[in-house]
Each structure stands twice: as structure tokens, then as C-alpha cells.
PDB file of N, CA and C in Angstrom:
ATOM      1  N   UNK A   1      68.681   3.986  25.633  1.00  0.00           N
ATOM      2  CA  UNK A   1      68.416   5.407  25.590  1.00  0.00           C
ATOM      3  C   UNK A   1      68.980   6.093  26.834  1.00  0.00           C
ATOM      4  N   UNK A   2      68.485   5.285  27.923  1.00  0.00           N
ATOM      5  CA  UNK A   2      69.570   5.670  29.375  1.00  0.00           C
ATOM      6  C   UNK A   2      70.674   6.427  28.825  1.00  0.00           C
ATOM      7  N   UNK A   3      71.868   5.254  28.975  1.00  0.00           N
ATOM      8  CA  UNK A   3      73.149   5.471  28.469  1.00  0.00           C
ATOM      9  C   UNK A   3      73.555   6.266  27.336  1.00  0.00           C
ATOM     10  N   UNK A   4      72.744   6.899  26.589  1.00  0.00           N
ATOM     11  CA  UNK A   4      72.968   7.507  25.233  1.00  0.00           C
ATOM     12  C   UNK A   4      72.591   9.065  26.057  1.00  0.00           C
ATOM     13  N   UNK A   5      71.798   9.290  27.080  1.00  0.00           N
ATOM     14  CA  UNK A   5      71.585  10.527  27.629  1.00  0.00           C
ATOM     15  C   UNK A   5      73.311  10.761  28.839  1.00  0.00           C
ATOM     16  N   UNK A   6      73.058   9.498  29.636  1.00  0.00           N
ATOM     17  CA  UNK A   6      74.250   9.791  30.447  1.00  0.00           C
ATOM     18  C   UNK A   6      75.697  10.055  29.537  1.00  0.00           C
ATOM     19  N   UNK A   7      75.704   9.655  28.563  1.00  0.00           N
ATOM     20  CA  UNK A   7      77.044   9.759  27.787  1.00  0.00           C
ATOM     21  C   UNK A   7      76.772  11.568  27.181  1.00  0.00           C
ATOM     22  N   UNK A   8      75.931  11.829  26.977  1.00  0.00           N
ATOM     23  CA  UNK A   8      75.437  12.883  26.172  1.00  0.00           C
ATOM     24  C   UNK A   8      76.075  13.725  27.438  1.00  0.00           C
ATOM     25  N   UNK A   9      75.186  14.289  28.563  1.00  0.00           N
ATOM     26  CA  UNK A   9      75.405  15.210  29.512  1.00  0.00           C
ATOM     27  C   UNK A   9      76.980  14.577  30.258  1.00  0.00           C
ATOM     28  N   UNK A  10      77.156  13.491  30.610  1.00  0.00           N
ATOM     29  CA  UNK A  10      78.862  13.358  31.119  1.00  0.00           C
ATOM     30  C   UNK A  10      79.551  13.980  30.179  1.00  0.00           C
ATOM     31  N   UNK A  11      79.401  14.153  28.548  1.00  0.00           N
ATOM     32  CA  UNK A  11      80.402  14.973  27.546  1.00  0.00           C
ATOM     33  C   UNK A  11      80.032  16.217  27.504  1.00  0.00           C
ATOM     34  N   UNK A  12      79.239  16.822  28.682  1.00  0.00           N
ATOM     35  CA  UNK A  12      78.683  18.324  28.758  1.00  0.00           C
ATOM     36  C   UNK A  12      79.385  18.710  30.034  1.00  0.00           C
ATOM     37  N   UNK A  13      80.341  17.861  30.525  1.00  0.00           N
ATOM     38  CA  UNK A  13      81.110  18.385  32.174  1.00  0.00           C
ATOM     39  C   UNK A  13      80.075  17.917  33.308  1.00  0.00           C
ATOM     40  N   UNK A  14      78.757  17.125  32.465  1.00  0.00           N
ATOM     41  CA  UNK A  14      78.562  17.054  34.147  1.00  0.00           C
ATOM     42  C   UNK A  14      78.559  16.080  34.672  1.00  0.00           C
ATOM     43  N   UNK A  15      78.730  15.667  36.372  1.00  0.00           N
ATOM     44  CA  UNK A  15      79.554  14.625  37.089  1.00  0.00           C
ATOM     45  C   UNK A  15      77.860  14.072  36.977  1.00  0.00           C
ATOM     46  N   UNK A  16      77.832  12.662  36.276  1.00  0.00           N
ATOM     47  CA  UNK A  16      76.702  12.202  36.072  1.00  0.00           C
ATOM     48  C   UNK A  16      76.513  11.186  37.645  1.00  0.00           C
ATOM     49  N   UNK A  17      77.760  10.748  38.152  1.00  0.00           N
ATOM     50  CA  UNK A  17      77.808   9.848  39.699  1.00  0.00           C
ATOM     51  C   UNK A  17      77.067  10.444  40.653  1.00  0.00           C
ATOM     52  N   UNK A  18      76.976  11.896  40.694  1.00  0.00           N
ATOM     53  CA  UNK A  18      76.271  12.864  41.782  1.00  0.00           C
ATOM     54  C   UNK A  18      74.757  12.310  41.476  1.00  0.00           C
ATOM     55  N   UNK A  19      73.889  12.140  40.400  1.00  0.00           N
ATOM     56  CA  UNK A  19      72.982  12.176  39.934  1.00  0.00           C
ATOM     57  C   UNK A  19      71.918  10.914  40.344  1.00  0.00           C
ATOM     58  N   UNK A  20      70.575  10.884  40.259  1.00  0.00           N
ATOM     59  CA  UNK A  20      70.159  10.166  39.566  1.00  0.00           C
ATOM     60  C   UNK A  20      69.396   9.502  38.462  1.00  0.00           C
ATOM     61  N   UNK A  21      69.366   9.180  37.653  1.00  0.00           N
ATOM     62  CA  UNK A  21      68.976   9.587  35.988  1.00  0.00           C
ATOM     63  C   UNK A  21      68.006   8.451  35.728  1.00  0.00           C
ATOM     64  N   UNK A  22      66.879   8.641  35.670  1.00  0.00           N
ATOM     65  CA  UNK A  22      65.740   7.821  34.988  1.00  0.00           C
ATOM     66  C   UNK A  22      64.777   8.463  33.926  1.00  0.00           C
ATOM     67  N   UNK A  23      64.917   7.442  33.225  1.00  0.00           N
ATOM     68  CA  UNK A  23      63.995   7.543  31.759  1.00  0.00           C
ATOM     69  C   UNK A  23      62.536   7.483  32.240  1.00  0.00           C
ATOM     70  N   UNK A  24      61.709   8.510  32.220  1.00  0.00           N
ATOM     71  CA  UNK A  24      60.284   8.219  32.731  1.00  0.00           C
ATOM     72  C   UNK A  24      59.292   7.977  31.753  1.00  0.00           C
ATOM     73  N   UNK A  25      59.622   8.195  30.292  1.00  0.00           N
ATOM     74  CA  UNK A  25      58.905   8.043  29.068  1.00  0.00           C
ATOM     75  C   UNK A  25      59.698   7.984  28.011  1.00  0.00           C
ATOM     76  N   UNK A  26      59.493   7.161  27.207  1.00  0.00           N
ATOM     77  CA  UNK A  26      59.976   6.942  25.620  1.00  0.00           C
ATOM     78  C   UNK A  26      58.718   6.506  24.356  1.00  0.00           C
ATOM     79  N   UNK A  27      59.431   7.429  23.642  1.00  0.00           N
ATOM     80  CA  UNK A  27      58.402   7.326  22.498  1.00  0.00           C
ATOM     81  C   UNK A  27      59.340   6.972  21.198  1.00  0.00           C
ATOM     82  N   UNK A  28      58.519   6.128  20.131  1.00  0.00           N
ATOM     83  CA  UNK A  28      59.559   5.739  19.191  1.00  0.00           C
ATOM     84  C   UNK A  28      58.923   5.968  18.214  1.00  0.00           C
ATOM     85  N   UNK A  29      59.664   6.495  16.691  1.00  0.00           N
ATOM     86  CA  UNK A  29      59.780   6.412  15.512  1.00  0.00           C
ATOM     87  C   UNK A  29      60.390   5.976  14.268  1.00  0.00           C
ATOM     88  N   UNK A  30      60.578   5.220  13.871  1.00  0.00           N
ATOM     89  CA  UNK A  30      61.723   4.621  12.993  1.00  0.00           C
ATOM     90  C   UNK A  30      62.681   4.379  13.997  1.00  0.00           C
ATOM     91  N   UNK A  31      63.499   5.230  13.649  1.00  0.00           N
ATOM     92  CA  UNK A  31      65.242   5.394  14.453  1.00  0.00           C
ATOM     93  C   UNK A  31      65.216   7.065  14.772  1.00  0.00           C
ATOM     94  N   UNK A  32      64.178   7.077  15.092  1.00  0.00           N
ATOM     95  CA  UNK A  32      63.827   8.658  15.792  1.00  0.00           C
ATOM     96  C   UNK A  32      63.663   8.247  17.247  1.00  0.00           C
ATOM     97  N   UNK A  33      63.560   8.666  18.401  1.00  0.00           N
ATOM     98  CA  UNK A  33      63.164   8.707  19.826  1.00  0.00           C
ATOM     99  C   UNK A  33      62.764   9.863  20.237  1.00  0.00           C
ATOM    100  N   UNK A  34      61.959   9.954  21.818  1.00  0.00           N
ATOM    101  CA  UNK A  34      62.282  10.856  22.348  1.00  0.00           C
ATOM    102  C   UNK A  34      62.207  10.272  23.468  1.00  0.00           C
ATOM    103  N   UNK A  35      62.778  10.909  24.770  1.00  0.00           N
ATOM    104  CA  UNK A  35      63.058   9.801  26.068  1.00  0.00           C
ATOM    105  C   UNK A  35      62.862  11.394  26.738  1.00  0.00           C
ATOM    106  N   UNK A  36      61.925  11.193  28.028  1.00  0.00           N
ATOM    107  CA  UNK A  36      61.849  11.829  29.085  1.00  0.00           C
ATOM    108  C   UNK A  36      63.031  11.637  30.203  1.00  0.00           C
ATOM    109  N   UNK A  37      63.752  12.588  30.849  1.00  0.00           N
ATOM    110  CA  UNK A  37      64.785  11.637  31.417  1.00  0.00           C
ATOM    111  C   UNK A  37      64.042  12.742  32.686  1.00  0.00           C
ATOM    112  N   UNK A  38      64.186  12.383  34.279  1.00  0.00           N
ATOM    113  CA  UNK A  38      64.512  12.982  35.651  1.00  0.00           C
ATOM    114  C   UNK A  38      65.400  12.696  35.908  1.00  0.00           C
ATOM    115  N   UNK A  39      65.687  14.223  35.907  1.00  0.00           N
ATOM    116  CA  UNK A  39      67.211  14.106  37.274  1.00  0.00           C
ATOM    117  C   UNK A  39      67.060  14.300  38.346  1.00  0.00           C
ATOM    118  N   UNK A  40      67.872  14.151  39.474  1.00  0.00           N
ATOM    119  CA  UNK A  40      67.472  14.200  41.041  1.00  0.00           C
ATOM    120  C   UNK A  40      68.960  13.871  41.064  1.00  0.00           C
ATOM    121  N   UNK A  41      69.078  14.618  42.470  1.00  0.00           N
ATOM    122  CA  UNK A  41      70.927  14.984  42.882  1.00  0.00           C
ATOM    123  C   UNK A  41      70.542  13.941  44.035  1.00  0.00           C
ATOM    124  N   UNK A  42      71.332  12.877  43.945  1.00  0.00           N
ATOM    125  CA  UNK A  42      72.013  12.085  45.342  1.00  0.00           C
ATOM    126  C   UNK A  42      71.693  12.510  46.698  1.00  0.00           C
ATOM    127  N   UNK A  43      72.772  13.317  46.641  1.00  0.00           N
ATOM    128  CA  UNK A  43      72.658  14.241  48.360  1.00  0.00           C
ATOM    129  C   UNK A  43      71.494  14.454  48.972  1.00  0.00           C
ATOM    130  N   UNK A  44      70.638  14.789  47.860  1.00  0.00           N
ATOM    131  CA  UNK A  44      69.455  15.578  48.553  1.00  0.00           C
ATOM    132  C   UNK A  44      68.049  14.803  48.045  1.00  0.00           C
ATOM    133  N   UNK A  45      67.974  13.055  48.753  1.00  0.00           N
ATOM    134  CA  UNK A  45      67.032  12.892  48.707  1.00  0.00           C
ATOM    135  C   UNK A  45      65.814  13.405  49.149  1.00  0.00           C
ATOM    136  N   UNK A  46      65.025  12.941  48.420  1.00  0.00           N
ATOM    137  CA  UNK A  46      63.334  13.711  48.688  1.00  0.00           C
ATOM    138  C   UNK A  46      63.020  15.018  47.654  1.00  0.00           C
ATOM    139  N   UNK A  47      64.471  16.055  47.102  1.00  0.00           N
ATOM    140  CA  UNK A  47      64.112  16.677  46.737  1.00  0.00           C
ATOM    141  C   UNK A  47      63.399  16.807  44.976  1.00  0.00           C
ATOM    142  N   UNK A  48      62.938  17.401  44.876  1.00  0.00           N
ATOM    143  CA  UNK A  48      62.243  17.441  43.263  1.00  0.00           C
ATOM    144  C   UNK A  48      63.217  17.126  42.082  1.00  0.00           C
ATOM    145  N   UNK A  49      62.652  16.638  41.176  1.00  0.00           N
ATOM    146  CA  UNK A  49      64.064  16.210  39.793  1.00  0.00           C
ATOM    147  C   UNK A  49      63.481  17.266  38.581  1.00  0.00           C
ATOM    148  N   UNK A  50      64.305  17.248  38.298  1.00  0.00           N
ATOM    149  CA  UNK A  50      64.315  18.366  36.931  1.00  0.00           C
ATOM    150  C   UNK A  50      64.062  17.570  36.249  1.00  0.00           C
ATOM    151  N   UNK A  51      62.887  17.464  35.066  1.00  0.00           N
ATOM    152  CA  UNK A  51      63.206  17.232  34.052  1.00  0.00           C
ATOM    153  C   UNK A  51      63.155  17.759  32.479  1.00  0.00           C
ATOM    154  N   UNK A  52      63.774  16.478  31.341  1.00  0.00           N
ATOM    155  CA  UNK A  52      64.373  17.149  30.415  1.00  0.00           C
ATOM    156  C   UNK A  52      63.986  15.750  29.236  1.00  0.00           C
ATOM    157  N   UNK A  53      63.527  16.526  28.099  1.00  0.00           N
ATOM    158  CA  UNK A  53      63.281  15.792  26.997  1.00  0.00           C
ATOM    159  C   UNK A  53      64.125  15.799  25.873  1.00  0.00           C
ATOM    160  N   UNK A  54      64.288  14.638  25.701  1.00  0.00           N
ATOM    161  CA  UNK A  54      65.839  14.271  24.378  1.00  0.00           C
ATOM    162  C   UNK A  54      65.146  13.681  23.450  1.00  0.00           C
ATOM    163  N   UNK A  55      66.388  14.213  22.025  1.00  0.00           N
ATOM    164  CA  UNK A  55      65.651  14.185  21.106  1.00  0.00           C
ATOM    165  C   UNK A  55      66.807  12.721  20.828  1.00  0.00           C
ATOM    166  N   UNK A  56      67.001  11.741  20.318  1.00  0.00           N
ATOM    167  CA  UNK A  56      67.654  10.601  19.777  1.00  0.00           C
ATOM    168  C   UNK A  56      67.303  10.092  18.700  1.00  0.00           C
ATOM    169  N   UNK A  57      68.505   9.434  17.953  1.00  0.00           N
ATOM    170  CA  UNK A  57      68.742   9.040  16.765  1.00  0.00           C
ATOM    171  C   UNK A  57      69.104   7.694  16.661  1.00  0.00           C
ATOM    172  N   UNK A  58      68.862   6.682  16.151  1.00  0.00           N
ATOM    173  CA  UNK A  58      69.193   5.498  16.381  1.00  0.00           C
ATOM    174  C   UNK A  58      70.824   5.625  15.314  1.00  0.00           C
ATOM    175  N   UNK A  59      71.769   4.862  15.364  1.00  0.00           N
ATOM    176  CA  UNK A  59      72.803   5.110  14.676  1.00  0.00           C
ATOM    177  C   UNK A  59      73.869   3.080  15.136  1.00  0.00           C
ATOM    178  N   UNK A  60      73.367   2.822  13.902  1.00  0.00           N
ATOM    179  CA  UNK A  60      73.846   1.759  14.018  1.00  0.00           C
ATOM    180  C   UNK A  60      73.019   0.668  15.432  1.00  0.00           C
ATOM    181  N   UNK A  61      73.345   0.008  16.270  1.00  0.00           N
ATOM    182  CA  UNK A  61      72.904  -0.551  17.499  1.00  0.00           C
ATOM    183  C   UNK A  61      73.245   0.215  18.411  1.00  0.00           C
ATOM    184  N   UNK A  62      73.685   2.235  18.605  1.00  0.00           N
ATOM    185  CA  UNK A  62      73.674   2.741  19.889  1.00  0.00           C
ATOM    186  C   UNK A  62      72.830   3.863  19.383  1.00  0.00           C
ATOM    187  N   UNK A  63      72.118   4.225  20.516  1.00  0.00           N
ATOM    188  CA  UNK A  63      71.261   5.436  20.211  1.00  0.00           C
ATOM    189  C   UNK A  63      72.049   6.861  20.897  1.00  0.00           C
ATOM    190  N   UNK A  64      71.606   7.782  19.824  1.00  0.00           N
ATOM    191  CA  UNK A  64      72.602   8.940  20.542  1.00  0.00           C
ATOM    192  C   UNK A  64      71.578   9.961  20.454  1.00  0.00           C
ATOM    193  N   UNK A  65      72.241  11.023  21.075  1.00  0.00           N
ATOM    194  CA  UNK A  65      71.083  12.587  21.735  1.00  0.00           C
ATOM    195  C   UNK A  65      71.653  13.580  20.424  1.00  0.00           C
ATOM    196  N   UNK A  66      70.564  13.986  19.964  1.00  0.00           N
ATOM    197  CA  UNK A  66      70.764  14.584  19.159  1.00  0.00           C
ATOM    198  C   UNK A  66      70.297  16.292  19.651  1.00  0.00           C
ATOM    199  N   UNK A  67      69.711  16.433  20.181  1.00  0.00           N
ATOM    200  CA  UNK A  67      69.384  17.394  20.717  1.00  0.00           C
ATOM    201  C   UNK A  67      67.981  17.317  22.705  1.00  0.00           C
ATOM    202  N   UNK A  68      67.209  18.395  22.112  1.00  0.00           N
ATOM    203  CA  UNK A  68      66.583  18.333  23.318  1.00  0.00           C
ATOM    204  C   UNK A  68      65.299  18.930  22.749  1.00  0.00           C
ATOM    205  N   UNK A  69      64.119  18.757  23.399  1.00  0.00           N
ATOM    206  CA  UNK A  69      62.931  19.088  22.921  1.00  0.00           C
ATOM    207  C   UNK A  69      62.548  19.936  23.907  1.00  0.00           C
ATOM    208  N   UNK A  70      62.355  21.581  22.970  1.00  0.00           N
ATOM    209  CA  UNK A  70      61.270  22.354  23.787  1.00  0.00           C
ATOM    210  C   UNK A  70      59.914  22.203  24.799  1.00  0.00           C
ATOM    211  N   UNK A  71      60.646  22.561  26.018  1.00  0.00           N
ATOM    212  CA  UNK A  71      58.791  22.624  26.461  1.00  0.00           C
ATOM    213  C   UNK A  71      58.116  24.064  26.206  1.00  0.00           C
ATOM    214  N   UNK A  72      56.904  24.170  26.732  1.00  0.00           N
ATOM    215  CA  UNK A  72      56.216  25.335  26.618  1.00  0.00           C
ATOM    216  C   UNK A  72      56.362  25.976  27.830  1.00  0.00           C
ATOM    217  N   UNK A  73      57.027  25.336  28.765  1.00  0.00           N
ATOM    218  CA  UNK A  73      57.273  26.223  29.781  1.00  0.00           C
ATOM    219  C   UNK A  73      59.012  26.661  30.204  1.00  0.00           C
ATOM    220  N   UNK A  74      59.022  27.009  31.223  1.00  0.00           N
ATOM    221  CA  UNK A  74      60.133  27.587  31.071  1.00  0.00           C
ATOM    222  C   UNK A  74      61.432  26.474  30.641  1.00  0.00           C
ATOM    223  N   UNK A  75      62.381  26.921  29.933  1.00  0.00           N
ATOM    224  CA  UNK A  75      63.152  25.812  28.957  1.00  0.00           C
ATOM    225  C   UNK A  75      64.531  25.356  29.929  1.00  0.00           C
ATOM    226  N   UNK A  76      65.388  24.833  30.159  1.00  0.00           N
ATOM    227  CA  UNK A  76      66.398  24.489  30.963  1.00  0.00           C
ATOM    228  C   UNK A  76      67.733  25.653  31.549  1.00  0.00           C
ATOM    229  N   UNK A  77      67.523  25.621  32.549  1.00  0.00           N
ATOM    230  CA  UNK A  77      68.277  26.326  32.948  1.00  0.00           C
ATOM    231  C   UNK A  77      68.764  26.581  34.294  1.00  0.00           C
ATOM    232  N   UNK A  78      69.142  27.117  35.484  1.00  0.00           N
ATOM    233  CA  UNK A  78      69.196  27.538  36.460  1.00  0.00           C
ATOM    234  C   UNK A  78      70.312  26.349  37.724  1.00  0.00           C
ATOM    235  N   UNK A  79      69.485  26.280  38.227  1.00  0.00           N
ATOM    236  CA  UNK A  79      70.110  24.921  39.045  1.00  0.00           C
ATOM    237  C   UNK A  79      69.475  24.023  39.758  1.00  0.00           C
ATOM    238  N   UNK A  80      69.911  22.825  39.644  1.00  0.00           N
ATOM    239  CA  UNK A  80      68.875  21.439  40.163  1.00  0.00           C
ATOM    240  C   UNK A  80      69.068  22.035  41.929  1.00  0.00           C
ATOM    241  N   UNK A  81      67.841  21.085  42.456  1.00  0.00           N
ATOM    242  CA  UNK A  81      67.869  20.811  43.977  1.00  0.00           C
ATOM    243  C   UNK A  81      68.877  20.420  44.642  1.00  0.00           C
ATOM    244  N   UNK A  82      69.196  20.912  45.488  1.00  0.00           N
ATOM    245  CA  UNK A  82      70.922  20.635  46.165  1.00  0.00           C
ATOM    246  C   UNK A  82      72.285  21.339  45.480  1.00  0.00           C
ATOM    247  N   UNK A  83      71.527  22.263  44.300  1.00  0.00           N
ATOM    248  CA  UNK A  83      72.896  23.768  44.151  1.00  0.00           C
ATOM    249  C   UNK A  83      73.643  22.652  42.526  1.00  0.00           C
ATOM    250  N   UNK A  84      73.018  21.639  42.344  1.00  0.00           N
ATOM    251  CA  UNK A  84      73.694  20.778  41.506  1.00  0.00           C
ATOM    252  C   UNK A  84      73.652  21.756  40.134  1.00  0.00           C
ATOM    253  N   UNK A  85      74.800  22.072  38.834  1.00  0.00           N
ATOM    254  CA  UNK A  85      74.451  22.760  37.669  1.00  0.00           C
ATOM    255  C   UNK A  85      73.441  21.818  36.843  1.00  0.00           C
ATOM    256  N   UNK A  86      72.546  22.728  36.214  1.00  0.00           N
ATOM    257  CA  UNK A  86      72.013  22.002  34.908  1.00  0.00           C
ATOM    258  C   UNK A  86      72.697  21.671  33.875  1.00  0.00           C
ATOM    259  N   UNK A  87      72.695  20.232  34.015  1.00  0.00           N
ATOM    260  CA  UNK A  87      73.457  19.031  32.730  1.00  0.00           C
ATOM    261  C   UNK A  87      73.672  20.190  31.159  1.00  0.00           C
ATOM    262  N   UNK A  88      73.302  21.378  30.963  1.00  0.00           N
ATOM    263  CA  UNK A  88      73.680  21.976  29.731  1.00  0.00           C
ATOM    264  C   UNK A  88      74.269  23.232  29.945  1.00  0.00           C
ATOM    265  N   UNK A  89      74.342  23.612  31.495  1.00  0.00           N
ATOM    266  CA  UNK A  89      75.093  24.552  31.543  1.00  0.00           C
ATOM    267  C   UNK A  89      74.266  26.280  31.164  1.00  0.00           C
ATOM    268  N   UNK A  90      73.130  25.789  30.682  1.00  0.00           N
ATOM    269  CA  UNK A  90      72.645  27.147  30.321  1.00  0.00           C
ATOM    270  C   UNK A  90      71.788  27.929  31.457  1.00  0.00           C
ATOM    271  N   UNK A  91      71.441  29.368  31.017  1.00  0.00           N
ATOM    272  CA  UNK A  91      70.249  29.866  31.874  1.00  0.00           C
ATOM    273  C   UNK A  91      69.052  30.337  30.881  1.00  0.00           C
ATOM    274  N   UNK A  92      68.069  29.848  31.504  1.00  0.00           N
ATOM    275  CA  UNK A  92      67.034  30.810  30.276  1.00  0.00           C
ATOM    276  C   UNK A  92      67.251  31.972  29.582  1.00  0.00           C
ATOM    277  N   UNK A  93      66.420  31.884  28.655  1.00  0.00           N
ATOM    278  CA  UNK A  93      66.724  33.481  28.350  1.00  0.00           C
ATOM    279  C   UNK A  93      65.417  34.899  28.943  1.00  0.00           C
ATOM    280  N   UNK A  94      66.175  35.547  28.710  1.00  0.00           N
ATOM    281  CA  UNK A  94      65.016  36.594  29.522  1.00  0.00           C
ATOM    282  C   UNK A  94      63.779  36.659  28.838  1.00  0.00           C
ATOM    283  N   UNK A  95      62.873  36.995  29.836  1.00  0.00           N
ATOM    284  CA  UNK A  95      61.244  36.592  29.606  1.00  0.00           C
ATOM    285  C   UNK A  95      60.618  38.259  29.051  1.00  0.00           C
ATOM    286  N   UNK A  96      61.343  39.268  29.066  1.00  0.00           N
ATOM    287  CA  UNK A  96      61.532  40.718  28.622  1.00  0.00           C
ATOM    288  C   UNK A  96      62.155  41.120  29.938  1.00  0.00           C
ATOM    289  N   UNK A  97      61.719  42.613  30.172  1.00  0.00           N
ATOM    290  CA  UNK A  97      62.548  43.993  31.001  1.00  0.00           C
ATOM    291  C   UNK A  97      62.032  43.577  32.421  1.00  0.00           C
ATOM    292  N   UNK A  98      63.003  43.394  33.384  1.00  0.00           N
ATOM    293  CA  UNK A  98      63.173  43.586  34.107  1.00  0.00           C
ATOM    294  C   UNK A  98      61.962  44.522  34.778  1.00  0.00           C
ATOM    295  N   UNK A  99      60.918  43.807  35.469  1.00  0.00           N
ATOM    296  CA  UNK A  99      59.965  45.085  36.064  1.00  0.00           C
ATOM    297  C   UNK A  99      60.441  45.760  37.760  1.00  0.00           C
ATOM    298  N   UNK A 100      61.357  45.323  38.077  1.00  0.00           N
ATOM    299  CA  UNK A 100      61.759  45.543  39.402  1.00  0.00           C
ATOM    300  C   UNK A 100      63.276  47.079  38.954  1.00  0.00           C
ATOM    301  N   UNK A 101      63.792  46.961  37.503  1.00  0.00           N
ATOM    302  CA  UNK A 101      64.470  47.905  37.160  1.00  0.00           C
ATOM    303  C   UNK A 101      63.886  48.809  36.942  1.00  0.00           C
ATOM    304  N   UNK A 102      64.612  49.836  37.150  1.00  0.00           N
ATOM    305  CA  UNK A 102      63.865  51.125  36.654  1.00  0.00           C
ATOM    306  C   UNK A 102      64.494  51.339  35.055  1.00  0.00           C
ATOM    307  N   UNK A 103      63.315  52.269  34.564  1.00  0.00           N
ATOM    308  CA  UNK A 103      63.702  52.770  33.089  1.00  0.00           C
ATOM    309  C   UNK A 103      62.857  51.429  32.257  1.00  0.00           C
ATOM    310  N   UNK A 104      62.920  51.705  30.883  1.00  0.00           N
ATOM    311  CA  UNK A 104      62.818  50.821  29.751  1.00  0.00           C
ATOM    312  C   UNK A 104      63.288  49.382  29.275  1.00  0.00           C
ATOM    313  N   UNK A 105      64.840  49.334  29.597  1.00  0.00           N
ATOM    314  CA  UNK A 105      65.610  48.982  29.373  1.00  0.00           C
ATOM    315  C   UNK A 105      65.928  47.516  30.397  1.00  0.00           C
ATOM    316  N   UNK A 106      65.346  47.420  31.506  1.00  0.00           N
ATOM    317  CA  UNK A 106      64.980  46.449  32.493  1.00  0.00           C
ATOM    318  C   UNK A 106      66.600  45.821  33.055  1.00  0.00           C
ATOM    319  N   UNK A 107      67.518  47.067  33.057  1.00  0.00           N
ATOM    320  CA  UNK A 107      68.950  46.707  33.020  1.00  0.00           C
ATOM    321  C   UNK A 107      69.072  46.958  34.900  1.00  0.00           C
ATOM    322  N   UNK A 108      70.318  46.585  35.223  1.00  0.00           N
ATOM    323  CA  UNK A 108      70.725  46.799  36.916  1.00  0.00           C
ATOM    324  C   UNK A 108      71.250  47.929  36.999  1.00  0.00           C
ATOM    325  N   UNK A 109      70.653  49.038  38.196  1.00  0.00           N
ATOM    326  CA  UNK A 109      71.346  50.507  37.736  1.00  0.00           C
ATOM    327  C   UNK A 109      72.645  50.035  38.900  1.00  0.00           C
ATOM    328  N   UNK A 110      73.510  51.090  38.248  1.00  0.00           N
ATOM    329  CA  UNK A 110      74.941  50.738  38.825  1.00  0.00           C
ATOM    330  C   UNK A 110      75.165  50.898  40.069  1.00  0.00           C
ATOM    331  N   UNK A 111      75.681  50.865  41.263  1.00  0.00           N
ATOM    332  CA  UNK A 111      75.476  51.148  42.720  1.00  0.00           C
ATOM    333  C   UNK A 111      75.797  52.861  42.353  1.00  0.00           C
ATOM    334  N   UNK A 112      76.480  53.442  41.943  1.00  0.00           N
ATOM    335  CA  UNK A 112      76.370  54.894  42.321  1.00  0.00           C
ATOM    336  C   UNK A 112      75.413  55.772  41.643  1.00  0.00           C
ATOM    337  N   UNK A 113      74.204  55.097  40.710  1.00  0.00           N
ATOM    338  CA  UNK A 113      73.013  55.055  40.182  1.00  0.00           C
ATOM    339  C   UNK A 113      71.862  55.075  41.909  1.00  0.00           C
ATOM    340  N   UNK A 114      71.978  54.193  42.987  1.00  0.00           N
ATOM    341  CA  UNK A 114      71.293  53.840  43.816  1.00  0.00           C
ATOM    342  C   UNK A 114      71.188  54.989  44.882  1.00  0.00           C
ATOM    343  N   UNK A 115      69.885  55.256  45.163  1.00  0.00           N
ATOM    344  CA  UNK A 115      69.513  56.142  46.674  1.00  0.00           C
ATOM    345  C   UNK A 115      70.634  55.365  47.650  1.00  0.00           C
ATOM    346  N   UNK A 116      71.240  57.016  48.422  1.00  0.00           N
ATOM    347  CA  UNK A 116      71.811  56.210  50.095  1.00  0.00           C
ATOM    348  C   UNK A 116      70.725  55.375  50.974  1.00  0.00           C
ATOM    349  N   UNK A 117      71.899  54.219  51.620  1.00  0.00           N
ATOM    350  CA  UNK A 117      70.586  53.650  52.874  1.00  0.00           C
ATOM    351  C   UNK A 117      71.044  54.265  53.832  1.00  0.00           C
ATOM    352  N   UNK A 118      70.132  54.718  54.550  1.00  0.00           N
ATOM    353  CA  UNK A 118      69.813  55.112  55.727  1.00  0.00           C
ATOM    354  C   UNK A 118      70.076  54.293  56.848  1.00  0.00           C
ATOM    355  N   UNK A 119      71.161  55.259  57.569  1.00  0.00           N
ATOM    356  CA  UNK A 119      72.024  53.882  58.475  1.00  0.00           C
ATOM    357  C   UNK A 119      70.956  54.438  60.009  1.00  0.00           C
ATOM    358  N   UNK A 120      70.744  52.786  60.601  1.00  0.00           N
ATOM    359  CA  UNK A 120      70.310  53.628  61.940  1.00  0.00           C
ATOM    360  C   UNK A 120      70.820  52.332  63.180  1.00  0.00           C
ATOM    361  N   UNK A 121      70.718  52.978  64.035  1.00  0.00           N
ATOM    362  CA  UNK A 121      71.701  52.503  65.124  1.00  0.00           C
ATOM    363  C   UNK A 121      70.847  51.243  65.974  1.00  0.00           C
ATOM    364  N   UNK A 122      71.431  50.698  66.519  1.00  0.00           N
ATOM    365  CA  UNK A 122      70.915  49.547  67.387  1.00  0.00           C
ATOM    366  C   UNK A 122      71.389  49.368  68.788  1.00  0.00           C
TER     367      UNK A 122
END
């Protein structure tokens, strides 16, 4: 199941050598799986590992990733510890409007939208 995740995300662009990738749980069904994997970036031991739940298929004697299993919390995205990309490349999606924007619409007002700053001397 290891190797069926590292093959999965190395065919997603990402440099799986930077990494380090352990299965922390597996659960089985027929030729169904699901495998907990942590990641943790090399460089930056000590720091926290992301992790990520795969969905696998048994297929002949290699198991492959068929997808990824929702959590209830926030879903994959952003960037691992040490600036590393997330193995799918995505960012969440927005949680609604922007409360720090002004208006409805929770959009970035344009810089000539923005109050002058007030320059002061030192």
C-alpha cells in the first residue's frame, strides 16, 4: 500500500525523495483499502506531517490509489512544513466571503479601491 501511494503522488509531480512517507493505519475490505499515509519533509525534522487518507483497489497482486477520502475537517491543501507543495497540488476551497473584505462578495478590493497610507517620517 506504501508503494501504491508513493507511485500515486510521484505521478502527481511530487519529488517523493524530499519526503517522508509512512502508512500509520490500514483498513481492509475485499480488494478495497484505505491506508492513512504521514507526510513529513526531510529538511525539516521535528516538524508536523500532514496527513492524508487513500482510497485503494487491489488490482491483480499491486494495489493502486484510487482516490482519497474526505475528512471532516479542513480537506488537502496549502503547504507541508518546510514550504514543501501538497502531494495534489490543490488549495481548499473557500469556507464562504471573505470577512476581512469589504462588501458581500468577500472579493480583494483593487489597490486604487484602498484608503492612502499615511506616510510619517522617522
Amino acid at each position: 500500500m506504501r508503494q501504491a501511494v508513493i507511485d500515486y503522488i510521484g505521478g502527481h509531480g511530487m519529488n517523493v525523495a524530499n519526503m517522508n512517507v509512512d502508512v500509520t493505519a490500514v483498513k481492509f475490505s475485499g480488494d478495497h483499502g484505505e491506508a492513512d499515509v504521514a507526510f513529513a519533509v526531510k529538511s525539516a525534522p521535528g516538524s508536523p506531517a500532514m496527513s492524508i487518507s487513500y482510497l485503494l483497489e487491489q488490482r491483480g497482486s499491486k494495489w493502486v490509489v484510487t482516490g482519497r477520502k474526505q475528512a471532516s475537517g479542513m480537506p488537502h491543501g496549502g503547504t507541508m512544513p518546510g514550504g514543501a507543495v501538497n502531494p495534489h497540488g490543490e488549495m481548499p476551497p473557500a469556507a464562504g466571503p471573505n470577512p476581512h473584505a469589504g462588501g458581500t462578495g468577500g472579493a480583494v478590493p483593487s489597490p486604487q479601491d484602498l484608503p492612502p497610507i499615511a506616510k510619517t517620517k522617522q
